[in-house]
Protein backbone atom coordinates (compact mmCIF):
# COMPACT_ATOMS: atom_id res chain seq x y z
CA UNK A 1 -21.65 12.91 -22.42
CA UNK A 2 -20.23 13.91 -25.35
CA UNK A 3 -18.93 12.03 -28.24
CA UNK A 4 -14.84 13.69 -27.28
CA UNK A 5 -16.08 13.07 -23.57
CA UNK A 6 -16.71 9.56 -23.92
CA UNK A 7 -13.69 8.88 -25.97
CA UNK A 8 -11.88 10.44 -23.56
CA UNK A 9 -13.44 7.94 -20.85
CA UNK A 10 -12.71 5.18 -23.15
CA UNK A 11 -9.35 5.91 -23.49
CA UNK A 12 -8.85 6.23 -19.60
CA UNK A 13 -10.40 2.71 -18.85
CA UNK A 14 -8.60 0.97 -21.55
CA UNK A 15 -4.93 2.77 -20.00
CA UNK A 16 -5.93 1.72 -16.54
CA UNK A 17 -6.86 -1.59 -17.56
CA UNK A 18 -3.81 -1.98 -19.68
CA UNK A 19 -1.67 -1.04 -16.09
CA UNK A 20 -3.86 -3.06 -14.54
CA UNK A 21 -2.62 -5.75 -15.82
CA UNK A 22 0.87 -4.72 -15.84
CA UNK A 23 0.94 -4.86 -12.52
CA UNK A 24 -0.43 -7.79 -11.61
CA UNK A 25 2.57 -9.37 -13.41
CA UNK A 26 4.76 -7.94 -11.23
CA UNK A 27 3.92 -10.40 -7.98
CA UNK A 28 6.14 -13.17 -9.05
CA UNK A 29 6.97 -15.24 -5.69
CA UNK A 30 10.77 -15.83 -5.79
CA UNK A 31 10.76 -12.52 -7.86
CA UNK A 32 9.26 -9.70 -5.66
CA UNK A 33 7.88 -6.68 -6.41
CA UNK A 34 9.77 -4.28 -4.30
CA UNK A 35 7.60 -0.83 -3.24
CA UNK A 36 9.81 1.72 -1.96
CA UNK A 37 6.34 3.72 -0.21
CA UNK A 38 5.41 7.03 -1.49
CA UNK A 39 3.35 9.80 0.37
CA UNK A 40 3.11 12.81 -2.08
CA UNK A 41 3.89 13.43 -5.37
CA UNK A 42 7.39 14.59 -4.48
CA UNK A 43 7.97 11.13 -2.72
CA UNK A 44 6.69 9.42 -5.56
CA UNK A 45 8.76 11.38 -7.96
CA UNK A 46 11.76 10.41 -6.57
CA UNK A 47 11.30 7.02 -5.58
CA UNK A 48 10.26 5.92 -9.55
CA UNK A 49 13.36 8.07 -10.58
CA UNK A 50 15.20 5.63 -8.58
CA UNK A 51 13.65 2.70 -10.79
CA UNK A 52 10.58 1.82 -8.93
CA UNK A 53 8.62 -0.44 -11.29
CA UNK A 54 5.25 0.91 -9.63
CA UNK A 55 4.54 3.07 -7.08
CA UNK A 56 2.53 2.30 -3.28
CA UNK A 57 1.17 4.73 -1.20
CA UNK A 58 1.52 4.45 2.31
CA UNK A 59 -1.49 5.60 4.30
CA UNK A 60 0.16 6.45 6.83
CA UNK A 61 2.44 9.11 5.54
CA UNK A 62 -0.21 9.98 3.10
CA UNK A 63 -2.20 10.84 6.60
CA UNK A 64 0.75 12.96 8.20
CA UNK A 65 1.38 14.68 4.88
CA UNK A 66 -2.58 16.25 4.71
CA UNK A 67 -2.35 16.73 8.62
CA UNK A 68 -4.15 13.89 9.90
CA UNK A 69 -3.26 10.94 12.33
CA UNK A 70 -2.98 7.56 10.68
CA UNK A 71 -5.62 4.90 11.63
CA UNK A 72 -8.89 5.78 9.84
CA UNK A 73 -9.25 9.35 10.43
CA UNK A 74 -8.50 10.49 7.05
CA UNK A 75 -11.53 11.09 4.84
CA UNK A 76 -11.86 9.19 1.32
CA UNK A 77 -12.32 12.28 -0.49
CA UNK A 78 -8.77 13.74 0.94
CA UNK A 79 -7.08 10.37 0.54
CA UNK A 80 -8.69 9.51 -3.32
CA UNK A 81 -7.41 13.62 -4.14
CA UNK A 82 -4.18 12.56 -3.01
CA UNK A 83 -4.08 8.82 -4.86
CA UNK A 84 -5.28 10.82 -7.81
CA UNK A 85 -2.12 13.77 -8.01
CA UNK A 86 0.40 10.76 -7.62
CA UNK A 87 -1.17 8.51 -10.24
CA UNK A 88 -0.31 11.66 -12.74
CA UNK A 89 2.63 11.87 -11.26
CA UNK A 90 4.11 9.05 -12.25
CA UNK A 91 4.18 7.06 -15.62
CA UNK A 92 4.20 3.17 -13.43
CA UNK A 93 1.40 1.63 -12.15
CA UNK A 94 0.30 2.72 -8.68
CA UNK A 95 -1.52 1.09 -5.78
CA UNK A 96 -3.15 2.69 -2.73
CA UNK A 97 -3.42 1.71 0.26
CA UNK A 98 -7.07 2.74 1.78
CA UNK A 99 -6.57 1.98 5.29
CA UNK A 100 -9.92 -0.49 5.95
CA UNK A 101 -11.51 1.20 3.27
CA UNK A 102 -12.26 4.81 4.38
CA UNK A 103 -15.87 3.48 5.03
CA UNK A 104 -17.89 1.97 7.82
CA UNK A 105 -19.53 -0.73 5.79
CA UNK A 106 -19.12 -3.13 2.66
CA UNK A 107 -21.02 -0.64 0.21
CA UNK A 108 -18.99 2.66 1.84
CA UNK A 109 -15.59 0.08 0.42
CA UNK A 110 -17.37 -0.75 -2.73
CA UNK A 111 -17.84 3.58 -2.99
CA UNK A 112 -13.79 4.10 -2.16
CA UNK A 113 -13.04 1.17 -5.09
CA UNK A 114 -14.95 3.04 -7.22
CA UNK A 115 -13.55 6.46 -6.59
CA UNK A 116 -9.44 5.01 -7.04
CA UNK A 117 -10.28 3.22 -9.78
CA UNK A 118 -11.32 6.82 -11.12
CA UNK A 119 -8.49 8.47 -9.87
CA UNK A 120 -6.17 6.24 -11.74
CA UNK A 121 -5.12 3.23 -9.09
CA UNK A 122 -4.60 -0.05 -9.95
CA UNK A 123 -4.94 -2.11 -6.54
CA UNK A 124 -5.72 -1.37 -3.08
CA UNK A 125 -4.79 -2.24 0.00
CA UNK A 126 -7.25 -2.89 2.34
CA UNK A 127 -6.39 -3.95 6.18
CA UNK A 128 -8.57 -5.94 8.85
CA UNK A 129 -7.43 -3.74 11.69
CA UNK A 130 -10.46 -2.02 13.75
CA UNK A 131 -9.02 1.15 15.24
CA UNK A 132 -10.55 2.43 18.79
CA UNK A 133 -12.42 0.33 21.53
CA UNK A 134 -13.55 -3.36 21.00
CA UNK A 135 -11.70 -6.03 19.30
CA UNK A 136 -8.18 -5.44 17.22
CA UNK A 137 -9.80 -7.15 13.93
CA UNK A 138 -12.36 -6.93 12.18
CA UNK A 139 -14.96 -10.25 12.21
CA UNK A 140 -13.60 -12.75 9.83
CA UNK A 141 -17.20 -12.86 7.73
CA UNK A 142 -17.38 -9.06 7.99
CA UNK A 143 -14.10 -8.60 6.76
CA UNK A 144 -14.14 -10.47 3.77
CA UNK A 145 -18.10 -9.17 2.70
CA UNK A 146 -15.64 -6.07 2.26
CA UNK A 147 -13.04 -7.65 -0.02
CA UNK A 148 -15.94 -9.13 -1.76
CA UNK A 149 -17.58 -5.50 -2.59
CA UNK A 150 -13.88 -4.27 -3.22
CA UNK A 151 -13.86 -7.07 -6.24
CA UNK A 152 -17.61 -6.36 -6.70
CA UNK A 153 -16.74 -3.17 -7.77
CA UNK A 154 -13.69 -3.46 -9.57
CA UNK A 155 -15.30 -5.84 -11.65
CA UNK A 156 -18.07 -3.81 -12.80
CA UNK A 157 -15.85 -1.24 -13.42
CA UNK A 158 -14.42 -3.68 -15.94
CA UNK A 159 -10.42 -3.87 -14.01
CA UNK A 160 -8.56 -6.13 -12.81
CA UNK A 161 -7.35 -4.40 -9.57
CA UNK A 162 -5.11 -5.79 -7.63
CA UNK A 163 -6.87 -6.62 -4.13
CA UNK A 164 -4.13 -6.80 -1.29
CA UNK A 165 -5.57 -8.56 1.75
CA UNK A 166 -3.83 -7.32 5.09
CA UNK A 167 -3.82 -9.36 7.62
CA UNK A 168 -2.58 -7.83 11.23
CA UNK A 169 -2.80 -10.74 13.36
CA UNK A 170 0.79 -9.96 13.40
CA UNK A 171 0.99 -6.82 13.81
CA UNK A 172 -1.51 -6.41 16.75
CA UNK A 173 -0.63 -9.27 18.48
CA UNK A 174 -3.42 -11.56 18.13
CA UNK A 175 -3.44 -14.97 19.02
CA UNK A 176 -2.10 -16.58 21.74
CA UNK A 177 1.63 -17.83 21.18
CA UNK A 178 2.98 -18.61 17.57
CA UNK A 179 1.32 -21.73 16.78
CA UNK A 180 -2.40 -20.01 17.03
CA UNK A 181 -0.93 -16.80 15.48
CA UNK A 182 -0.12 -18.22 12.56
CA UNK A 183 -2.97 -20.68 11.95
CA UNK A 184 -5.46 -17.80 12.41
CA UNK A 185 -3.09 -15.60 10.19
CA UNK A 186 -3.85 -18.79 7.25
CA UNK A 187 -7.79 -19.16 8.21
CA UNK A 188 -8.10 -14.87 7.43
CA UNK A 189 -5.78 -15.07 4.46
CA UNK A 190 -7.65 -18.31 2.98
CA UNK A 191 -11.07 -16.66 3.70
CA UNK A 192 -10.28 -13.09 1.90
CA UNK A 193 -8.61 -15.16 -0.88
CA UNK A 194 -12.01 -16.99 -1.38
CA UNK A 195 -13.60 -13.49 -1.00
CA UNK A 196 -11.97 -12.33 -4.09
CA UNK A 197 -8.40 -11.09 -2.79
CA UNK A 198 -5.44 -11.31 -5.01
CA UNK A 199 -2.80 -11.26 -2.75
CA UNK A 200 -2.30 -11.54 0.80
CA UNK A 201 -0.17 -8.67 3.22
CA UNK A 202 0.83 -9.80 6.73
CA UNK A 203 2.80 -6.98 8.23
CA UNK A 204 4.68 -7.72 11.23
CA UNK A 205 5.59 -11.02 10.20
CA UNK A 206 9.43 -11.06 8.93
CA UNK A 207 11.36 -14.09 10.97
CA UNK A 208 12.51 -16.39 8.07
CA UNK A 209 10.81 -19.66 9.58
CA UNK A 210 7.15 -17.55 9.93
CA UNK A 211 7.18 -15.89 6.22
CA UNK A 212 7.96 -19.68 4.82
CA UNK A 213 5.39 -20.85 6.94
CA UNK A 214 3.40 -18.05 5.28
CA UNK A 215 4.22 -18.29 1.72
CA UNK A 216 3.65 -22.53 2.08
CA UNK A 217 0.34 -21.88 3.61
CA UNK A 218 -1.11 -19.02 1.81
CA UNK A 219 -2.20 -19.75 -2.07
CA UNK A 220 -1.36 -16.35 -3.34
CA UNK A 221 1.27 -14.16 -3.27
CA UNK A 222 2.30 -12.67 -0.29
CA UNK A 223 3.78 -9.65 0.69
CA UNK A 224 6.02 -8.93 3.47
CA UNK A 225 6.70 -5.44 5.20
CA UNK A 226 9.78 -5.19 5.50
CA UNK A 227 12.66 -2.95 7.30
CA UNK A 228 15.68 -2.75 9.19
CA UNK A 229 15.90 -5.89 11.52
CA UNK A 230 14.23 -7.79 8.45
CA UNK A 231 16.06 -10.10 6.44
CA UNK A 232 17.31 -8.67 2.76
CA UNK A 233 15.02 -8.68 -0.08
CA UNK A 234 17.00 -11.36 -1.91
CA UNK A 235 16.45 -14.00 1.21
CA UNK A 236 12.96 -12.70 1.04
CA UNK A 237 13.10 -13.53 -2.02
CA UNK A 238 14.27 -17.09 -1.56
CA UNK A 239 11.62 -17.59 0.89
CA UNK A 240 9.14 -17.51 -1.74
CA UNK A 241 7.92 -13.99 -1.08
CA UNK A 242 5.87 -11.94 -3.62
CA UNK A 243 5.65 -8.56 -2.71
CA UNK A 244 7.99 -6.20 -0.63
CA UNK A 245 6.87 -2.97 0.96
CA UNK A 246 7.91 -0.76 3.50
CA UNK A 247 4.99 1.04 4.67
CA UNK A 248 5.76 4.25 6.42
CA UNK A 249 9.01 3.84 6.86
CA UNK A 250 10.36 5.64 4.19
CA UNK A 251 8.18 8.91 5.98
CA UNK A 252 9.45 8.14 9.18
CA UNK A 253 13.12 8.51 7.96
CA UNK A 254 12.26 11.68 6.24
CA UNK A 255 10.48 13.05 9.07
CA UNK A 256 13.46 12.01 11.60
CA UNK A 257 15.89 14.23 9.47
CA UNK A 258 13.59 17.18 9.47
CA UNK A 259 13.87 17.04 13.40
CA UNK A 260 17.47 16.06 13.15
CA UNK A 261 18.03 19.21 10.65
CA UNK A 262 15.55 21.34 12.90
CA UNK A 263 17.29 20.65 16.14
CA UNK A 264 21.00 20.93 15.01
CA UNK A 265 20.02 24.25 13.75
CA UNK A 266 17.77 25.48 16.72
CA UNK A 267 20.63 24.20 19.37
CA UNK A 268 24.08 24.25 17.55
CA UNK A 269 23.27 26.69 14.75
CA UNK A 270 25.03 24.00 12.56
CA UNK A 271 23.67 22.28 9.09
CA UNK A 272 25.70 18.59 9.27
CA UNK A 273 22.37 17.06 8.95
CA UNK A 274 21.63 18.72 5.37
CA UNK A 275 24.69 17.38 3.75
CA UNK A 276 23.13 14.54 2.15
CA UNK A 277 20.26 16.05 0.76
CA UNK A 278 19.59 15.83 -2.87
CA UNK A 279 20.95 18.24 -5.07
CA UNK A 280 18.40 21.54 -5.78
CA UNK A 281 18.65 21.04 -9.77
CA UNK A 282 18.44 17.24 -9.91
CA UNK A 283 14.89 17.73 -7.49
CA UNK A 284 13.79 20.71 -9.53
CA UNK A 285 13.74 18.57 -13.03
CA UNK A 286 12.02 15.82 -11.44
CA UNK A 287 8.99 18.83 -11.59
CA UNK A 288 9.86 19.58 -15.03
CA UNK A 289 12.58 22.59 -13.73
């Protein structure tokens, strides 16, 4: 490497350690971070022109936008390429969301740390969710050898990335009745918090009387995915919550008005449904137009 090279390198490191940090500051329970999810650079454009203070990908929009089906089918190389082209997209910190880690073992999720941290990201997301046959979640002591390599790696890389923890006890419906949901929800989030998670994610979960339960039994900030049927972000708020995403629903909506636009136009050979849509010049600068 050369002397300019490594300078260079230098320079990186010390810029994603600075937003590193940065962002870590931003889960303040009774103060939430609030992630309007991004899937492409366009997404991501708009939604930190609309103040986001950082920036979260959403794996599975990420998936539909490269032409792939959400649930660990997307390849790391595809998905890091795509982490990388928002991180210079934006000038706020950004974390990814890597599905269970694009890998089929601890040292494959130590290898897709590794190559986000290069791309730019400042914390992951990493799920316990086994997709196909067998069991909904991953083992409990397999799961968290996985957030350990994730923090493994980060700290060798010298960062302090932001390890989200996502439980989906919740959102898979495991355990039987509320009581055992919830207590099993607190034995994963305890055990990847020991493992070396920084926060904990428990999609599904957004009745007022199960996130306090949550944010009372979980000792780290916690992060609700929220949407409509969920209370606002202020109650959230109140509850104690940390963190406020709303994973692909931001895509969804955008995908429902293509079809809405399509079919009106197909059918009716009307254009009601493009009324809203942002203005060609405002869009156009956000690229530098």
């Amino acid at each position: 490497m050369t002397a300019v090279a490594a300078a260079a390198s230098a320079h990186a490191s010390a810029s994603t350690s600075v937003s590193a940090s940065a962002f870590r500051a931003l889960h303040t329970p009774g103060t939430p971070l609030v992630l309007p999810n991004a899937w492409d650079v366009a997404s991501a454009r708009v939604v930190r022109a609309a103040g986001a203070r950082a920036v979260a990908t959403t794996s599975a929009g990420l998936a539909w936008a490269l032409g792939t089906a959400d649930g660990d089918r997307l390849t790391r190389d595809r998905a890091v390429a795509a982490v990388a082209a928002i991180v210079d997209a934006v000038d706020v910190p950004v974390t990814a969301d890597i599905e269970s880690g694009y890998a089929p073992d601890a040292a494959g999720v130590a290898d897709t740390v590794r190559a986000v941290l290069d791309a730019g990201a400042v914390g992951v997301n990493i799920e316990d969710a086994r997709h196909g046959p067998g069991e909904p979640l991953r083992p409990l002591a397999e799961q968290s050898e996985r957030i350990a390599a994730a923090r493994k790696a980060a700290g060798a890389a010298g960062v302090e990335l932001f390890v989200n923890a996502r439980v989906d006890t919740y959102l898979r419906g495991v355990g039987e009745g509320p009581d055992a949901r919830l207590a099993l929800t607190l034995e994963r989030a305890a055990a990847y918090l020991a493992a070396g998670a920084d926060g904990v994610f428990v999609p599904g979960a957004v009745d007022p009387a199960t996130v306090a339960a949550l944010v009372e039994g979980i000792d780290g900030p916690v992060n609700v995915m929220a949407g409509p049927g969920a209370p606002p972000v202020a109650d959230l708020a109140g509850l104690g919550v940390a963190r406020v995403s709303v994973g692909s629903g931001i895509a969804q909506a955008a995908h429902a008005l293509v079809r809405r636009a399509a079919t009106e136009l197909l059918a009716e050979g009307t254009y009601g449904a493009l009324a809203d849509g942002l203005d060609y010049g405002e869009l156009n600068e956000l690229f530098g137009g």
